[in-house]
PDB file of N, CA and C in Angstrom:
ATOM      1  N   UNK A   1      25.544  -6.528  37.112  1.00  0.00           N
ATOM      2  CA  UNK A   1      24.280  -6.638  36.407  1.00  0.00           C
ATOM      3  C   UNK A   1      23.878  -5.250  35.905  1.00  0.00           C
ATOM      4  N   UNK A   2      23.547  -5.484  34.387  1.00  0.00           N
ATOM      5  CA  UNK A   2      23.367  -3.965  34.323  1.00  0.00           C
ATOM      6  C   UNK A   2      21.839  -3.510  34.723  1.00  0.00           C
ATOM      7  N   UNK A   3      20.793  -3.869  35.240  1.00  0.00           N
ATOM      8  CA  UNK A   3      19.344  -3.232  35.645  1.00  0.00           C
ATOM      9  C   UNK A   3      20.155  -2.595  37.394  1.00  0.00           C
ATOM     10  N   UNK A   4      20.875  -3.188  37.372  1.00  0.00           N
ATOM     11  CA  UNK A   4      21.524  -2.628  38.543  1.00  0.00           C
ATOM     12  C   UNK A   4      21.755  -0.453  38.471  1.00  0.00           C
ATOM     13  N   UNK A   5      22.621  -0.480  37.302  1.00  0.00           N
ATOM     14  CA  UNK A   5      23.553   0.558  36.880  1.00  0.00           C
ATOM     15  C   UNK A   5      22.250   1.273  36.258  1.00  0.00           C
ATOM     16  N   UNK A   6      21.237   0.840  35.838  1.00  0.00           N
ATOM     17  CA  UNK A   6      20.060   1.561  35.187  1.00  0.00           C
ATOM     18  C   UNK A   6      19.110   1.951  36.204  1.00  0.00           C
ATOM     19  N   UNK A   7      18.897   1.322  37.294  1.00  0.00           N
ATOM     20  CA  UNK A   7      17.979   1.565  38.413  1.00  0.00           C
ATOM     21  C   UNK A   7      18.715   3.023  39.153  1.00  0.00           C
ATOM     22  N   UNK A   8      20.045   2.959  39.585  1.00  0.00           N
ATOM     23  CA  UNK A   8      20.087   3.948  39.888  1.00  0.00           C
ATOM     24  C   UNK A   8      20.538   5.663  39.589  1.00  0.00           C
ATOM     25  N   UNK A   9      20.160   5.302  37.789  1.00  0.00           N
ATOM     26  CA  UNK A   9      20.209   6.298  36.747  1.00  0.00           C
ATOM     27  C   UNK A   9      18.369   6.552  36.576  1.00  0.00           C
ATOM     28  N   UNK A  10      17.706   6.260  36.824  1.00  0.00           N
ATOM     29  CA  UNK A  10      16.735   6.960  36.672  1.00  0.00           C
ATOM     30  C   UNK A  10      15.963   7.155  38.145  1.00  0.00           C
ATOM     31  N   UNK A  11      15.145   8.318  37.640  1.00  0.00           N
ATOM     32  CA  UNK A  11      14.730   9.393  38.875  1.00  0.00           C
ATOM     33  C   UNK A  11      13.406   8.518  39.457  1.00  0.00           C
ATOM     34  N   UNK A  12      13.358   8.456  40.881  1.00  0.00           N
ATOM     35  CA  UNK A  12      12.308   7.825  41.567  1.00  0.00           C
ATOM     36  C   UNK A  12      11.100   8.285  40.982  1.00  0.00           C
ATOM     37  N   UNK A  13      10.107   7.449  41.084  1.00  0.00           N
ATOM     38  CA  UNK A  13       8.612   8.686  41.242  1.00  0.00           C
ATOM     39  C   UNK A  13       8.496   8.857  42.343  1.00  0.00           C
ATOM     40  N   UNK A  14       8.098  10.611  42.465  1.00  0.00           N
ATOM     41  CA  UNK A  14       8.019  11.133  43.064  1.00  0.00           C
ATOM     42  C   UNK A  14       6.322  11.664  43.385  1.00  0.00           C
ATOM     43  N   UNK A  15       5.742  11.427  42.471  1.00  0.00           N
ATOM     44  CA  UNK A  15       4.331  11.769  42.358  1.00  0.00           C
ATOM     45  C   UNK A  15       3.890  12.244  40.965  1.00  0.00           C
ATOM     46  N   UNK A  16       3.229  12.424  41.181  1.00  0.00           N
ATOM     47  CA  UNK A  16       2.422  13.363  39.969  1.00  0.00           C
ATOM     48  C   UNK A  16       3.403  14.525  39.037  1.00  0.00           C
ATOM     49  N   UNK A  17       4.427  14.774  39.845  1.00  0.00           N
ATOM     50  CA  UNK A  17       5.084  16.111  39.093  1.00  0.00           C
ATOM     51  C   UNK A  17       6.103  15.468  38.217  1.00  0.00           C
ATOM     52  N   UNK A  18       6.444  14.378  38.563  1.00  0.00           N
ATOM     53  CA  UNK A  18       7.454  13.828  37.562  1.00  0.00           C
ATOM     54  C   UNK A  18       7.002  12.171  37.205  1.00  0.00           C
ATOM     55  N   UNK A  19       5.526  11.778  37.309  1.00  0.00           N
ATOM     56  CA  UNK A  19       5.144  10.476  36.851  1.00  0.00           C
ATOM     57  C   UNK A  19       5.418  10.346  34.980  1.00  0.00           C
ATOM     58  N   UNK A  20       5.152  11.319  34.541  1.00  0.00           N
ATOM     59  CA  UNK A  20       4.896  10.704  33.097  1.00  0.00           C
ATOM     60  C   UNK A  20       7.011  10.892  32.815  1.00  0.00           C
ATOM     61  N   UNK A  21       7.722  11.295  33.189  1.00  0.00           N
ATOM     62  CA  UNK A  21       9.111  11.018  32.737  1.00  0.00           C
ATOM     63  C   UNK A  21       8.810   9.568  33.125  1.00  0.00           C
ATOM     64  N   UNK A  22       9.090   9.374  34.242  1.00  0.00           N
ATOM     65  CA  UNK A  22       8.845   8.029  35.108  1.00  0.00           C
ATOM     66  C   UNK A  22       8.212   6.925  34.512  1.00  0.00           C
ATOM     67  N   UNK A  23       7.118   7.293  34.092  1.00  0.00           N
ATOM     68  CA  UNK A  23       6.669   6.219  33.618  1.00  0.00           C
ATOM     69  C   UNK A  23       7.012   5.885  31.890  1.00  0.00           C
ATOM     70  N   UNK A  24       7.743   6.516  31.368  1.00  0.00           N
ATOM     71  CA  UNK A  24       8.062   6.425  30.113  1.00  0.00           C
ATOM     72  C   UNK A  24       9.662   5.585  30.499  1.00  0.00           C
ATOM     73  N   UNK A  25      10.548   5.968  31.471  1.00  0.00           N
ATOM     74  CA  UNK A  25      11.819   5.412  32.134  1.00  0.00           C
ATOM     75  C   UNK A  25      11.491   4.076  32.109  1.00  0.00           C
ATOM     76  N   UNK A  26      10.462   3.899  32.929  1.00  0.00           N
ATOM     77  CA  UNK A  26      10.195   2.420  33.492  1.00  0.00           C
ATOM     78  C   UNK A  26       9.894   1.434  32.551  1.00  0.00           C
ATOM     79  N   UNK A  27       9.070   1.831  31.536  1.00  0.00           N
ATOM     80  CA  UNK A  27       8.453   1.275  30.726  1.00  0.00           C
ATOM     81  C   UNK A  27       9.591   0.597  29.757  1.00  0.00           C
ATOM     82  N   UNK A  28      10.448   1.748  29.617  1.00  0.00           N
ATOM     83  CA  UNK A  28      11.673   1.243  28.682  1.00  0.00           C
ATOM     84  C   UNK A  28      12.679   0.085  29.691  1.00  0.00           C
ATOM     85  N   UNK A  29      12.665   0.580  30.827  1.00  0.00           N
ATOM     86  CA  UNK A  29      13.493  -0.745  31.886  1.00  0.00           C
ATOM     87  C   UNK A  29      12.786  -2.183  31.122  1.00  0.00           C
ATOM     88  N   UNK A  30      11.722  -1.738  31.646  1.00  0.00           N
ATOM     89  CA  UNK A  30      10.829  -2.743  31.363  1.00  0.00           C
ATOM     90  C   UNK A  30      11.419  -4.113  30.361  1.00  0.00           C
ATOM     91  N   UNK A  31      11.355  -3.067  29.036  1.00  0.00           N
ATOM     92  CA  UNK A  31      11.533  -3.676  27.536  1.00  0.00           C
ATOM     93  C   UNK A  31      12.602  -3.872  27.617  1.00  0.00           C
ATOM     94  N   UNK A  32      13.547  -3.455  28.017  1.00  0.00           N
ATOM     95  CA  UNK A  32      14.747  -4.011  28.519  1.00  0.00           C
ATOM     96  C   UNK A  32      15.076  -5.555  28.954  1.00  0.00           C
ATOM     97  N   UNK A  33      14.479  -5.730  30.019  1.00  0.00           N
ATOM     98  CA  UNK A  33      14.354  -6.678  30.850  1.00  0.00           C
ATOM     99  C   UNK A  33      13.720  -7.802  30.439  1.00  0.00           C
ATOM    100  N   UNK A  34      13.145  -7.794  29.062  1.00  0.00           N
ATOM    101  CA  UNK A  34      12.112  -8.337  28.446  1.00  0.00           C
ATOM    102  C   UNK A  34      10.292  -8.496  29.159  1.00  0.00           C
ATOM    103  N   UNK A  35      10.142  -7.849  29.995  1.00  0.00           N
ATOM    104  CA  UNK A  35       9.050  -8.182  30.935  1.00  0.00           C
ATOM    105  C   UNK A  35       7.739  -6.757  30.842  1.00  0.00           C
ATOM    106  N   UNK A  36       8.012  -6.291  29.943  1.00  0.00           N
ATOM    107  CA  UNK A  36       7.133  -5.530  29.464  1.00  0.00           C
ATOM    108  C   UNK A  36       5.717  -5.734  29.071  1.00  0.00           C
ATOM    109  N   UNK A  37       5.669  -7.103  28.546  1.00  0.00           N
ATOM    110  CA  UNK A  37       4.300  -7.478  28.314  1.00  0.00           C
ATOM    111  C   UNK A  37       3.411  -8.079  29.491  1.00  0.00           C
ATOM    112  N   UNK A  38       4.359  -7.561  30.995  1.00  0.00           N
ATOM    113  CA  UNK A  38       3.153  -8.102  32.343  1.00  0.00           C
ATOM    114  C   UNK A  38       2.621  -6.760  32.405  1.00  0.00           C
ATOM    115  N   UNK A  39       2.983  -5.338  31.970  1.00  0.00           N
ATOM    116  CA  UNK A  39       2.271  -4.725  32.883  1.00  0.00           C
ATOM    117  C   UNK A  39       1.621  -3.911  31.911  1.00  0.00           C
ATOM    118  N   UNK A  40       0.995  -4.705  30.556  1.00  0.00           N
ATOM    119  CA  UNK A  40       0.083  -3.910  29.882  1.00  0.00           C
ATOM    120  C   UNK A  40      -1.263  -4.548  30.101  1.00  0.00           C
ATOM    121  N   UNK A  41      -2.060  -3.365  30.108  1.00  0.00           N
ATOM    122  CA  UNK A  41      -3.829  -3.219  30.291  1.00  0.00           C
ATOM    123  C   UNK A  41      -4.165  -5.067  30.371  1.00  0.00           C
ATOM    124  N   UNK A  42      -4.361  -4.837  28.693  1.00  0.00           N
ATOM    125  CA  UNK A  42      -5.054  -6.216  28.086  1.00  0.00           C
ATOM    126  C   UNK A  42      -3.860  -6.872  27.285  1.00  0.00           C
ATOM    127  N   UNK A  43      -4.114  -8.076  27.357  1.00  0.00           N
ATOM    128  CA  UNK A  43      -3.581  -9.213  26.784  1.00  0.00           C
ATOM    129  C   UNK A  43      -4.318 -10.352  26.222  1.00  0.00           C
ATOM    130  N   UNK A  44      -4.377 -10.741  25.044  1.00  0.00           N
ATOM    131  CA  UNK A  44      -4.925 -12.143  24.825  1.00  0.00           C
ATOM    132  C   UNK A  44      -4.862 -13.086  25.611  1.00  0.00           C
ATOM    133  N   UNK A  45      -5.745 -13.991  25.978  1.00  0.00           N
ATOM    134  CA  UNK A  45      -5.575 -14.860  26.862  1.00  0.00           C
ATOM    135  C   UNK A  45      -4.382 -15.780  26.991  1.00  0.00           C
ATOM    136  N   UNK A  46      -3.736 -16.157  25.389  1.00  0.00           N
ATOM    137  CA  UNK A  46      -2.384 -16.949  25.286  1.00  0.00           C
ATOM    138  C   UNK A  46      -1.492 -16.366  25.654  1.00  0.00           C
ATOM    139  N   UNK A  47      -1.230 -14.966  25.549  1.00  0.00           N
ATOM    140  CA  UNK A  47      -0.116 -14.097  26.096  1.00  0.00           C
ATOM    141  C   UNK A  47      -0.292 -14.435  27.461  1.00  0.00           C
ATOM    142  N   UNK A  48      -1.274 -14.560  28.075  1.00  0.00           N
ATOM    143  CA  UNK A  48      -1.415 -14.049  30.026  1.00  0.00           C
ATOM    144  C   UNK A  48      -0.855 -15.591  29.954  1.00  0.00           C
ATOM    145  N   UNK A  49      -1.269 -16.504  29.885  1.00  0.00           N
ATOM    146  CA  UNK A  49      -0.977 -18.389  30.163  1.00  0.00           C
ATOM    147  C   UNK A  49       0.605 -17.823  30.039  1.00  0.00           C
ATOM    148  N   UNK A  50       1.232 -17.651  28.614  1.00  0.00           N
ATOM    149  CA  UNK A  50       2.611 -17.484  28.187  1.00  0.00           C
ATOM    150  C   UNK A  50       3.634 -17.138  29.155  1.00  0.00           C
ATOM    151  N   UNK A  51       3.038 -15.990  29.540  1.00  0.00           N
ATOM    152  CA  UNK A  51       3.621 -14.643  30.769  1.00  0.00           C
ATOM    153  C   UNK A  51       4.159 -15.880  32.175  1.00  0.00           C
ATOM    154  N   UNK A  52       5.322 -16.443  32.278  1.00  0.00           N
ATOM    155  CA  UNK A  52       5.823 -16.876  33.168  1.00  0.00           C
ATOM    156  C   UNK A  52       6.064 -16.443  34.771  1.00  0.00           C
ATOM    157  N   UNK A  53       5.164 -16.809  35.514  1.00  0.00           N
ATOM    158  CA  UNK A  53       5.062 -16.021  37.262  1.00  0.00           C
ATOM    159  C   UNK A  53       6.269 -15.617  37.536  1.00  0.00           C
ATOM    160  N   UNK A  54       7.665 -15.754  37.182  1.00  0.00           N
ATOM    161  CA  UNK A  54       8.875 -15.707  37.500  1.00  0.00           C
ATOM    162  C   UNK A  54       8.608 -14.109  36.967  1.00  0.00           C
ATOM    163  N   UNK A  55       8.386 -13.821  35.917  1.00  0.00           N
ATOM    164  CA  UNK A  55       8.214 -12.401  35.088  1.00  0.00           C
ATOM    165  C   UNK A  55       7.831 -11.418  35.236  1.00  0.00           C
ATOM    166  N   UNK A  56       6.338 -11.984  35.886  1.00  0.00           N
ATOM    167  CA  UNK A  56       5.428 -11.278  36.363  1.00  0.00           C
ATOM    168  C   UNK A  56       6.217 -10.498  37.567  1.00  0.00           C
ATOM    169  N   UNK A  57       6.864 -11.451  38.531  1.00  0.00           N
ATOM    170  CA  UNK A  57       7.244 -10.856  39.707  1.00  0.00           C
ATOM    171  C   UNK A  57       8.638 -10.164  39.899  1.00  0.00           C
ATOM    172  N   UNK A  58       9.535 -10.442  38.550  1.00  0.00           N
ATOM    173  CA  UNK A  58      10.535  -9.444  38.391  1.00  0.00           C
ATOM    174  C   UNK A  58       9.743  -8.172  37.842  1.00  0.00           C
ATOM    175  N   UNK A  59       8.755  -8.537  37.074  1.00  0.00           N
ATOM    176  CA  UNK A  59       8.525  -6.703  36.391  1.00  0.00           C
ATOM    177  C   UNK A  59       7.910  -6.441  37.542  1.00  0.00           C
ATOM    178  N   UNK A  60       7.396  -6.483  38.623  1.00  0.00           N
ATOM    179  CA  UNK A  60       6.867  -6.263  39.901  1.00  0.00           C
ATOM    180  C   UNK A  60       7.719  -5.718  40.640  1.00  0.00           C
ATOM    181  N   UNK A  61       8.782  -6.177  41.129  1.00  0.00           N
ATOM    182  CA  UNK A  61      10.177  -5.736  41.561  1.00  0.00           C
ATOM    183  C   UNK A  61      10.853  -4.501  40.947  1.00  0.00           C
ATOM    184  N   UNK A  62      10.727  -4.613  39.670  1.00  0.00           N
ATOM    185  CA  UNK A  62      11.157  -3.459  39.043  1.00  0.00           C
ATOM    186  C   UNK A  62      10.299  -2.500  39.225  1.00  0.00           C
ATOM    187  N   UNK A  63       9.907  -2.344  38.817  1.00  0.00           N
ATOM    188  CA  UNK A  63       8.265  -1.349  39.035  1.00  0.00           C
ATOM    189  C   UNK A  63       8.502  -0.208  40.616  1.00  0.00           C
ATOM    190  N   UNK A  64       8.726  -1.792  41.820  1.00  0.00           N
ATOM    191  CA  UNK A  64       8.568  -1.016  42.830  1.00  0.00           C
ATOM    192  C   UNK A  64      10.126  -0.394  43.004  1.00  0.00           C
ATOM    193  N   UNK A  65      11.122  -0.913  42.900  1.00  0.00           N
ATOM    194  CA  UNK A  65      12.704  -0.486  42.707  1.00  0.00           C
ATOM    195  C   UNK A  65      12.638   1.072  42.364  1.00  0.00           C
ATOM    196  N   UNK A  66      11.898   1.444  41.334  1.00  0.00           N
ATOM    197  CA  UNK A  66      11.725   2.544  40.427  1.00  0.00           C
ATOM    198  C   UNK A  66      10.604   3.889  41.375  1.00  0.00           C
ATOM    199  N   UNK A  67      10.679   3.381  42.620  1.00  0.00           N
ATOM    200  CA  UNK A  67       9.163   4.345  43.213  1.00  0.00           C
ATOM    201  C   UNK A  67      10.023   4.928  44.735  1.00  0.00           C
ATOM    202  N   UNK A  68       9.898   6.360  44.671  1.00  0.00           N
ATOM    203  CA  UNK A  68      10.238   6.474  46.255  1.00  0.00           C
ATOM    204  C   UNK A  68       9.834   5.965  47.289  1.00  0.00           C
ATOM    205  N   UNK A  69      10.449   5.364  48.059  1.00  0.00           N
ATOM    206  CA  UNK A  69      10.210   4.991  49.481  1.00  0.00           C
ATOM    207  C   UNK A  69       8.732   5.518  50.097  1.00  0.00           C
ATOM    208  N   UNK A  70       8.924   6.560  50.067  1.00  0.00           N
ATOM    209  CA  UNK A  70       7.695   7.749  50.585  1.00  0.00           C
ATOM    210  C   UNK A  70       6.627   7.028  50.267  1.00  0.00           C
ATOM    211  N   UNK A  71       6.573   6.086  49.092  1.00  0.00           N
ATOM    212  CA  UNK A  71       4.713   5.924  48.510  1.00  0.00           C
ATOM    213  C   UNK A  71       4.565   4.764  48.180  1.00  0.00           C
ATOM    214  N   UNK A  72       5.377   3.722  49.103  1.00  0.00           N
ATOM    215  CA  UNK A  72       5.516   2.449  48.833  1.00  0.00           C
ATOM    216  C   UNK A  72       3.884   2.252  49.708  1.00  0.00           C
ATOM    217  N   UNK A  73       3.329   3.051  50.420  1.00  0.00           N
ATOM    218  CA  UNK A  73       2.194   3.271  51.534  1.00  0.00           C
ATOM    219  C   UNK A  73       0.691   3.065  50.727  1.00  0.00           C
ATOM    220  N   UNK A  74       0.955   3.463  49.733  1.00  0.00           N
ATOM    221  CA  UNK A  74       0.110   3.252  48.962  1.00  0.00           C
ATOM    222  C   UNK A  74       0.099   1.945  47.652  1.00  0.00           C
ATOM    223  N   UNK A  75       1.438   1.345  47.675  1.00  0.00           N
ATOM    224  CA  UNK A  75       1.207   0.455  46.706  1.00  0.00           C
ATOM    225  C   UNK A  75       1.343  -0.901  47.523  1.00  0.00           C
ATOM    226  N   UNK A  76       1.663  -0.792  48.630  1.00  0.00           N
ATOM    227  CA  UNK A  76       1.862  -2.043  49.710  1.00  0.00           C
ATOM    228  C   UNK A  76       0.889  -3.411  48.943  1.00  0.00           C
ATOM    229  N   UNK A  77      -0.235  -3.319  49.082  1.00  0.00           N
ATOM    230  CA  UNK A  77      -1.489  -4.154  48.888  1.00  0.00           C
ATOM    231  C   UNK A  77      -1.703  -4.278  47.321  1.00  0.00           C
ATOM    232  N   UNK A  78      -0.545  -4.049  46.667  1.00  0.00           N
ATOM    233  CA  UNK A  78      -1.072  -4.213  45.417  1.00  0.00           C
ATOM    234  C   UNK A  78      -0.697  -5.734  44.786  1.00  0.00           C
ATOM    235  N   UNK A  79      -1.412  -6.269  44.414  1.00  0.00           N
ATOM    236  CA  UNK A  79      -1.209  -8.120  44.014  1.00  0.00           C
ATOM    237  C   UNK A  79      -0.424  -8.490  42.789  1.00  0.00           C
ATOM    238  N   UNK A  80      -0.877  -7.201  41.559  1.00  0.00           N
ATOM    239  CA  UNK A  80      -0.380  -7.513  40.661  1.00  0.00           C
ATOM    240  C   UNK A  80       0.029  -6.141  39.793  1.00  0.00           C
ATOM    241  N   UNK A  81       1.140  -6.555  38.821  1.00  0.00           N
ATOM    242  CA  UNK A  81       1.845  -5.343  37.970  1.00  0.00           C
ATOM    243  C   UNK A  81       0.690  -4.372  37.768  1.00  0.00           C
ATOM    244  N   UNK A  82      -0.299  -5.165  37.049  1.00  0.00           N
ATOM    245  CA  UNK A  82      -1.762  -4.207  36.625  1.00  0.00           C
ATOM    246  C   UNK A  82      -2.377  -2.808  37.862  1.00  0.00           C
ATOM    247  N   UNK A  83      -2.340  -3.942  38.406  1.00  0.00           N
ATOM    248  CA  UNK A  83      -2.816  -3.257  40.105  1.00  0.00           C
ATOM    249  C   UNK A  83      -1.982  -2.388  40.801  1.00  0.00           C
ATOM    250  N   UNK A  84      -0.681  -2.487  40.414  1.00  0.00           N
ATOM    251  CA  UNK A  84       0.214  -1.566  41.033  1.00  0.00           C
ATOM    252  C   UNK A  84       1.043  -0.576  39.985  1.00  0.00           C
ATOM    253  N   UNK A  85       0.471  -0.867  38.883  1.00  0.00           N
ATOM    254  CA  UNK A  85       0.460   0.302  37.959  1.00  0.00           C
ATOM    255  C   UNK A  85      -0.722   1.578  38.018  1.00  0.00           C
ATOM    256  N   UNK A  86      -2.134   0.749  38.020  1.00  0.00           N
ATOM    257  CA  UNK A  86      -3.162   1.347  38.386  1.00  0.00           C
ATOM    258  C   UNK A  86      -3.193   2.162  39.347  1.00  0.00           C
ATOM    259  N   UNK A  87      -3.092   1.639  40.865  1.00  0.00           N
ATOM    260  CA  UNK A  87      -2.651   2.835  41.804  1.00  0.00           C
ATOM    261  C   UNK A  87      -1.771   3.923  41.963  1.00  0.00           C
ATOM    262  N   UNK A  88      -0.075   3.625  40.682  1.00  0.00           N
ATOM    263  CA  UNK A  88       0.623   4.881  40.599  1.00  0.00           C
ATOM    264  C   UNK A  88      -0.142   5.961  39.522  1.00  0.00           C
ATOM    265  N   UNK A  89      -1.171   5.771  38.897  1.00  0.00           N
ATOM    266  CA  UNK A  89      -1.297   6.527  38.139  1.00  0.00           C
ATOM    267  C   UNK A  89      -2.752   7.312  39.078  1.00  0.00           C
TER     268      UNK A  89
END
């Protein structure tokens, strides 16, 4: 699978010193994966209905795949992509 061979080509976040590479990496996984449109801000309401829970919870997976171990402490409790985007930033 290639998100396989891509996950462990890009650099964990690590925090603040290397979030914005990171989050530009991820973002492109993302679009990759086609699942890019769960973890933006706002959405029209037909997009959010559209957005299949299966999606939601792979770009969720990905997201956390992409985060060091170290700071999973802080995103533990997070419910959704939004929410656990929100807290890495």
């Amino acid at each position: 699978m290639a998100i396989n061979y891509l996950l462990t080509n890009i650099s964990k976040l690590k925090g603040r010193k290397n979030y914005d590479e990171s989050s530009f990496a991820v973002e492109n996984l993302l679009i990759l994966e086609g699942v890019a449109d769960c973890i933006k801000q706002k959405r029209p309401a037909a997009t959010a209905t559209a957005i299949a829970i299966s999606e939601v919870a792979k770009a969720k997976a990905t997201l956390i795949f992409t985060i060091d171990p170290s700071l999973y402490v802080h995103i533990k409790e997070a419910k959704s992509t939004k929410d656990l985007r929100q807290k890495l930033k």
